[in-house]
N, C-alpha and C. Protein backbone atom coordinates (compact mmCIF):
# COMPACT_ATOMS: atom_id res chain seq x y z
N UNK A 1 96.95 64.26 31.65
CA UNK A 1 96.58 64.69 30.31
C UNK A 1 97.08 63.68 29.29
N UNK A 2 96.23 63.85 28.42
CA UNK A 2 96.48 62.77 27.25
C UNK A 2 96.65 63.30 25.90
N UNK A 3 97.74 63.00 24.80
CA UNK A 3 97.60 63.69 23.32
C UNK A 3 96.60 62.80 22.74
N UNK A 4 95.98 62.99 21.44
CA UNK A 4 95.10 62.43 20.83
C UNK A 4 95.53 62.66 19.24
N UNK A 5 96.33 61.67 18.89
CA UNK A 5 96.72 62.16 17.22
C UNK A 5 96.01 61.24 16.32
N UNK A 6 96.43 61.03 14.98
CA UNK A 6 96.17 60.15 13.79
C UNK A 6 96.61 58.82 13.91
N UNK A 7 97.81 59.40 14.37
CA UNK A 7 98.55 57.47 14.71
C UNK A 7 98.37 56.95 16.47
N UNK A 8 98.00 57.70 17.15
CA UNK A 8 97.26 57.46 18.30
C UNK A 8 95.88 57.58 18.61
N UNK A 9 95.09 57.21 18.48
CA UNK A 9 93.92 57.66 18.00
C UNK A 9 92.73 56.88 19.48
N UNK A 10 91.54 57.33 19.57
CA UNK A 10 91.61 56.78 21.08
C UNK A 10 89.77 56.50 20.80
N UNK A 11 89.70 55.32 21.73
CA UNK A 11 88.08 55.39 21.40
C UNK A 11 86.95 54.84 21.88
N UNK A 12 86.09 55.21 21.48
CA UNK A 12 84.49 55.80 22.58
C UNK A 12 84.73 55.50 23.93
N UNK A 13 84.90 53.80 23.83
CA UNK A 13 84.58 53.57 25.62
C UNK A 13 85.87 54.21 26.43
N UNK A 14 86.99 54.34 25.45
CA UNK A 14 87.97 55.05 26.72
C UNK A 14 87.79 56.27 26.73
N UNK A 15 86.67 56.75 26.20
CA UNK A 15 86.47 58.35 26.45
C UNK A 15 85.53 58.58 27.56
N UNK A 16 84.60 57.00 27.72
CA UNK A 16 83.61 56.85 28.67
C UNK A 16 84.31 57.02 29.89
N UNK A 17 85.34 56.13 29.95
CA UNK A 17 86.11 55.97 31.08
C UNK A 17 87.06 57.20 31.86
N UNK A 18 87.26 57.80 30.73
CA UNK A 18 87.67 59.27 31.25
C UNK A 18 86.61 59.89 32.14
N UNK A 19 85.63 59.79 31.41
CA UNK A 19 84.60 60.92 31.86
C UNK A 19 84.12 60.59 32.81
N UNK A 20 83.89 59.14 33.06
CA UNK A 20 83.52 58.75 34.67
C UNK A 20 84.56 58.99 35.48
N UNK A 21 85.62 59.24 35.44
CA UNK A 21 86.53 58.89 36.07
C UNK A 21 86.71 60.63 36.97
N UNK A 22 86.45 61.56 35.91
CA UNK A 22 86.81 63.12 35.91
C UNK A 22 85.15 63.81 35.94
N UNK A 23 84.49 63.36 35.64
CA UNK A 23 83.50 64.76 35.80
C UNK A 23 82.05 64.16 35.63
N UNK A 24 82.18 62.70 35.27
CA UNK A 24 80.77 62.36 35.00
C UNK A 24 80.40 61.50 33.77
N UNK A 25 80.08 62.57 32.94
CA UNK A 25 79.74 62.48 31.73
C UNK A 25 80.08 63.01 30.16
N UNK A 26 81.77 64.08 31.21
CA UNK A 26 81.89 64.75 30.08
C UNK A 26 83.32 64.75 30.40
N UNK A 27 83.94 65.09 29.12
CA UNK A 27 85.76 65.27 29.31
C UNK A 27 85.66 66.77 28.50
N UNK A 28 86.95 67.26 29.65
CA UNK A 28 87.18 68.98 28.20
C UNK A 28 88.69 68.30 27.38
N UNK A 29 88.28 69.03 26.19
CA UNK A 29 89.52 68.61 25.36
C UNK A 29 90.15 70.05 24.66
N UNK A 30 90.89 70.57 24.12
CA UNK A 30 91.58 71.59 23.16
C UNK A 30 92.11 70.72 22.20
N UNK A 31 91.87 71.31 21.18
CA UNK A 31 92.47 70.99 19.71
C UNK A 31 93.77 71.91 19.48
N UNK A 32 94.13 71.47 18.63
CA UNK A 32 95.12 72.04 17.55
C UNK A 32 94.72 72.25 16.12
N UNK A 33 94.13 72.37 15.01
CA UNK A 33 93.14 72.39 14.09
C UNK A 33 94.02 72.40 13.28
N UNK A 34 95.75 73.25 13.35
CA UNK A 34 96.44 73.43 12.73
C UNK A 34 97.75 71.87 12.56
N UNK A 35 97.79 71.35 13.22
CA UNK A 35 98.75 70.13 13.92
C UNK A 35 97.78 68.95 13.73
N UNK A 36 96.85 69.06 14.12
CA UNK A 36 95.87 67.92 14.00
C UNK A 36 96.07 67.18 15.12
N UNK A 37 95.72 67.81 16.52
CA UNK A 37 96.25 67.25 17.73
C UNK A 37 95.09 67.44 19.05
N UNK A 38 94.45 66.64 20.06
CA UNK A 38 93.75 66.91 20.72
C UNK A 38 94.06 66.39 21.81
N UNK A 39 94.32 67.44 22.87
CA UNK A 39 94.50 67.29 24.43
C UNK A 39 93.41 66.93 25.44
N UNK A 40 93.30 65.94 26.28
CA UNK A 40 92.22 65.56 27.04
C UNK A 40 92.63 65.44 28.43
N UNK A 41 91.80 65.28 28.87
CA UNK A 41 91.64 64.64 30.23
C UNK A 41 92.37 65.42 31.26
N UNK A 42 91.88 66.39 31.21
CA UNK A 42 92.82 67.97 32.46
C UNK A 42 91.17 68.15 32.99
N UNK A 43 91.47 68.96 34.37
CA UNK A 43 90.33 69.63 34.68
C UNK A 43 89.75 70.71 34.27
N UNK A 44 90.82 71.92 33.36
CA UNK A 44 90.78 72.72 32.66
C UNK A 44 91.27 72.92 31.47
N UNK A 45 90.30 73.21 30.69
CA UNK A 45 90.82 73.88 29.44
C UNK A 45 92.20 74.28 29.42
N UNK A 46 92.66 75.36 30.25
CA UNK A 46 93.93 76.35 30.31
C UNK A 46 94.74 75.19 30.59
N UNK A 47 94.59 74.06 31.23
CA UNK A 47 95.47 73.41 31.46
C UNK A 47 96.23 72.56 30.11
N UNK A 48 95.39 72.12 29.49
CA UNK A 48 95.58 71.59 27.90
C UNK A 48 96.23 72.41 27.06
N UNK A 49 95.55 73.31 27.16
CA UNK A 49 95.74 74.84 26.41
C UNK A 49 97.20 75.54 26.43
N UNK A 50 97.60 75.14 27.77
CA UNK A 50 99.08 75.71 28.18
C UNK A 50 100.38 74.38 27.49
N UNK A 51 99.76 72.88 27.62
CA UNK A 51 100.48 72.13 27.20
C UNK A 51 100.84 71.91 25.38
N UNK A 52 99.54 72.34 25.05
CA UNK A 52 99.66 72.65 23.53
C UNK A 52 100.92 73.26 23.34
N UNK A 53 100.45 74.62 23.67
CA UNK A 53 101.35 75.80 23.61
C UNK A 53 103.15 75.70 23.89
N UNK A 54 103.18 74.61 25.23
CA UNK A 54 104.90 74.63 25.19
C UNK A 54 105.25 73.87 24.54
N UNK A 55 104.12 73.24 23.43
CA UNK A 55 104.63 72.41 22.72
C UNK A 55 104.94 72.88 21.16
N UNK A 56 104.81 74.10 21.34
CA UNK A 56 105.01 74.99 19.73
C UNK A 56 103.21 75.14 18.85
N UNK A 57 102.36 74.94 19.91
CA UNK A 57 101.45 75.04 18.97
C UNK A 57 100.55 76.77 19.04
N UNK A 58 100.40 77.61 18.01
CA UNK A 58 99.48 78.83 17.96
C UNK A 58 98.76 79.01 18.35
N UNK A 59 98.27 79.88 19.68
CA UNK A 59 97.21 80.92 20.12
C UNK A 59 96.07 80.40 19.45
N UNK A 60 96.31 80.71 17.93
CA UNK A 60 95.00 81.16 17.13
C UNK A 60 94.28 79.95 16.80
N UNK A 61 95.65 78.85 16.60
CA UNK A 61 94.75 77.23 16.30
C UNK A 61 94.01 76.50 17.25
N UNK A 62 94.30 77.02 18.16
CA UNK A 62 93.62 76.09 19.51
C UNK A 62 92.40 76.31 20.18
N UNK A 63 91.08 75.40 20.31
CA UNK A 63 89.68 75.26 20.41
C UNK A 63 90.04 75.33 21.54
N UNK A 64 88.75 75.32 22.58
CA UNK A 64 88.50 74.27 23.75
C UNK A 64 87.12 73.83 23.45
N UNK A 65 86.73 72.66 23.88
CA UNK A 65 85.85 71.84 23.18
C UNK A 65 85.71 70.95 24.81
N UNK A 66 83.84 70.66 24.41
CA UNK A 66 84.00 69.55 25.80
C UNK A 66 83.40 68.33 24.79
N UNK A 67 83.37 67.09 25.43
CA UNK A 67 83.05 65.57 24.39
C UNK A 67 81.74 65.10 25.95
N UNK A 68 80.77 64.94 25.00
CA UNK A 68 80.15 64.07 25.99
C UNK A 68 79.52 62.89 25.44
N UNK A 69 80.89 61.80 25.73
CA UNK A 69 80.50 60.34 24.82
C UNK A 69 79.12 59.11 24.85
N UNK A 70 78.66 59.94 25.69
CA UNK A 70 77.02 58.89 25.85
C UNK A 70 75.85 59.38 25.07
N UNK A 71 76.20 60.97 24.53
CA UNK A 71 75.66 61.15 23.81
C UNK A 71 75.35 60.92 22.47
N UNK A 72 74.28 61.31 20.95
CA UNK A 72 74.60 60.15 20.06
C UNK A 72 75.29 61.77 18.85
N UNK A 73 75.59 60.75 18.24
CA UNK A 73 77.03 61.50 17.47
C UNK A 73 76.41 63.58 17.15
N UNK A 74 75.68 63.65 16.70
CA UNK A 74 75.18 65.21 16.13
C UNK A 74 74.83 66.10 17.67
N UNK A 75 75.28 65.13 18.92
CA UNK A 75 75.39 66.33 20.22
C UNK A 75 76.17 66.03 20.92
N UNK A 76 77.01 65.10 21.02
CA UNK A 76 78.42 64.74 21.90
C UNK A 76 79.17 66.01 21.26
N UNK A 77 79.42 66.92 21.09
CA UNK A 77 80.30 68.16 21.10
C UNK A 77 79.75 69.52 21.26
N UNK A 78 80.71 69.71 21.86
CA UNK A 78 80.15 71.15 22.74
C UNK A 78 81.26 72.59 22.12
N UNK A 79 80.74 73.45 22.06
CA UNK A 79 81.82 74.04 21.45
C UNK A 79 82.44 75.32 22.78
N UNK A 80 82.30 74.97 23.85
CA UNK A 80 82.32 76.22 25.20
C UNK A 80 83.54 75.76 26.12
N UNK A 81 84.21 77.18 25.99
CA UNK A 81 85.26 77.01 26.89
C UNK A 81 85.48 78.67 27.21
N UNK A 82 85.96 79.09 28.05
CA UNK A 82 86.36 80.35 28.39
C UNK A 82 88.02 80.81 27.56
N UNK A 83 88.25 79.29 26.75
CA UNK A 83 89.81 79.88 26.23
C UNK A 83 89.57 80.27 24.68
N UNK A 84 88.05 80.01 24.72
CA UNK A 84 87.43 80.44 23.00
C UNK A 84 87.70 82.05 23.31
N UNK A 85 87.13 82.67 24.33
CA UNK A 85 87.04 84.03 24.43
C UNK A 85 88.02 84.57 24.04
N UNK A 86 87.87 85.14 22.51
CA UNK A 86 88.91 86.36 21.84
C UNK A 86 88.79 87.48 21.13
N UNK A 87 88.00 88.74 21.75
CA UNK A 87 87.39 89.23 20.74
C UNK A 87 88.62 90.12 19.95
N UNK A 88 89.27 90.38 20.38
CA UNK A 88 90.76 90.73 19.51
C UNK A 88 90.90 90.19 18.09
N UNK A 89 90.29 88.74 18.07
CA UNK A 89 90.49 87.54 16.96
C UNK A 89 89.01 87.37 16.48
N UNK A 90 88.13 88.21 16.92
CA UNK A 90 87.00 88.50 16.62
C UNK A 90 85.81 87.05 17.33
N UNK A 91 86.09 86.84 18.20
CA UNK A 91 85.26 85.32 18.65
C UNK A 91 85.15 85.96 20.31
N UNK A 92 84.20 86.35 19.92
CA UNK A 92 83.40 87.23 21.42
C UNK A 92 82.69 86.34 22.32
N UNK A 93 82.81 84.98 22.34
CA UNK A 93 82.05 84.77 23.47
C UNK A 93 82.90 83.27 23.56
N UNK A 94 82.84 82.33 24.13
CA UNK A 94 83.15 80.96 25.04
C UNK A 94 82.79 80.24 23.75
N UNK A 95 81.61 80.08 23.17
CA UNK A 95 81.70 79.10 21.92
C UNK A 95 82.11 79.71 20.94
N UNK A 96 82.64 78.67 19.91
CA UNK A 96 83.22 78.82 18.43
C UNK A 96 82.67 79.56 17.73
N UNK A 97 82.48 80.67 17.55
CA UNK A 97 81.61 81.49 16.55
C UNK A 97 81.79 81.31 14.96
N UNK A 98 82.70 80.89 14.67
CA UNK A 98 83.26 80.75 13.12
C UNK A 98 82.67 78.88 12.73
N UNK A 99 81.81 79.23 11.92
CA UNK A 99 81.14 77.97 11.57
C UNK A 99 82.43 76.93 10.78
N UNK A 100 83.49 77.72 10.08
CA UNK A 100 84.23 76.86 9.32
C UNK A 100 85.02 76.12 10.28
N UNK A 101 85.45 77.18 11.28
CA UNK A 101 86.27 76.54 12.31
C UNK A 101 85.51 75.32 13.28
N UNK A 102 84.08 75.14 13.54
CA UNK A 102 83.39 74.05 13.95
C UNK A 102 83.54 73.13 13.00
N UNK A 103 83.42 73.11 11.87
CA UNK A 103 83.68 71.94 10.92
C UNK A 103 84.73 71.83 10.97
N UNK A 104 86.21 72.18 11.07
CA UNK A 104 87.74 71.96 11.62
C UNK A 104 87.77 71.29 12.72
N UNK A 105 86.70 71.26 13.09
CA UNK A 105 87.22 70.80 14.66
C UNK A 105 86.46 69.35 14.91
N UNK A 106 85.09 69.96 13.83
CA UNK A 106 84.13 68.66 14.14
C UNK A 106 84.90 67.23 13.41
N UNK A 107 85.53 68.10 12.38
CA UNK A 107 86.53 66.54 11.32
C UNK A 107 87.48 66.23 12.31
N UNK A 108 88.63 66.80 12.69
CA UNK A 108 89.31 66.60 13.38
C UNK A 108 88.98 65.57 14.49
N UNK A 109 88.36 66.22 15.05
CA UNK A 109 87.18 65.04 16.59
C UNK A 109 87.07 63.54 15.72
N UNK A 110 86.21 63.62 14.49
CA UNK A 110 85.72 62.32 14.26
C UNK A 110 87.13 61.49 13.50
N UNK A 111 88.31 62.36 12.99
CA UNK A 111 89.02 61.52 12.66
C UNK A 111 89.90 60.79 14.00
N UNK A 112 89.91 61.58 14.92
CA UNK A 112 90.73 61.27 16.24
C UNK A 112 90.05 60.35 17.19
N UNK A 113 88.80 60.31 17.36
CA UNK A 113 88.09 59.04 18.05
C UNK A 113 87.25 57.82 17.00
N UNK A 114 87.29 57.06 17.16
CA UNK A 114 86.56 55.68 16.79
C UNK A 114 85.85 55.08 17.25
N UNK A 115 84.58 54.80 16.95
CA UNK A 115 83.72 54.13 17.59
C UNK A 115 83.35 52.69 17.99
């Protein structure tokens, strides 16, 4: 697994290289929306998801998100993960249901990779 911050910041072709490396064409990542922090390169979501977390980061701030970098910028992001599922927090299904929170996540993404 890899962090992905502001002052680490990581980009396109090494996202290519992930993704060939792990699944193809695609990497899963979790955010932090709140921290401004993005976890990559696990086979699972939960796996990112858990490293966030012992790292002090909130339940409530954290996406799962997949990147598929060959795609061109308005569909390389996916908003589906099974760690979206919260209907407690009112987000009933695997994708992001809260449009503000896709734009949190979509800024976040484009400030954290470079093309």
């Amino acid at each position: 697994m890899k962090a992905v911050t502001e002052q680490e910041k990581i980009s396109m072709d090494s996202l290519r290289q992930i993704a060939s490396a792990r699944f193809g064409d695609m990497i899963k990542a979790v955010v932090d929306v709140a921290r401004g922090i993005m976890i990559i390169d696990a086979d699972l979501h939960s796996d990112e998801e858990a490293e966030l977390l012992a790292t002090d980061s909130r339940q409530e701030d954290l996406w799962g998100i997949n990147l598929y970098p060959d795609l061109p910028p308005e569909e390389w992001l996916e908003f589906d993960s099974m760690i979206n599922l919260r209907p407690s927090s009112g987000n009933r299904s695997r994708n992001v249901e809260d449009t503000a929170i896709c734009e949190q996540i979509r800024d976040l993404v484009n400030r954290l990779v470079y093309r």
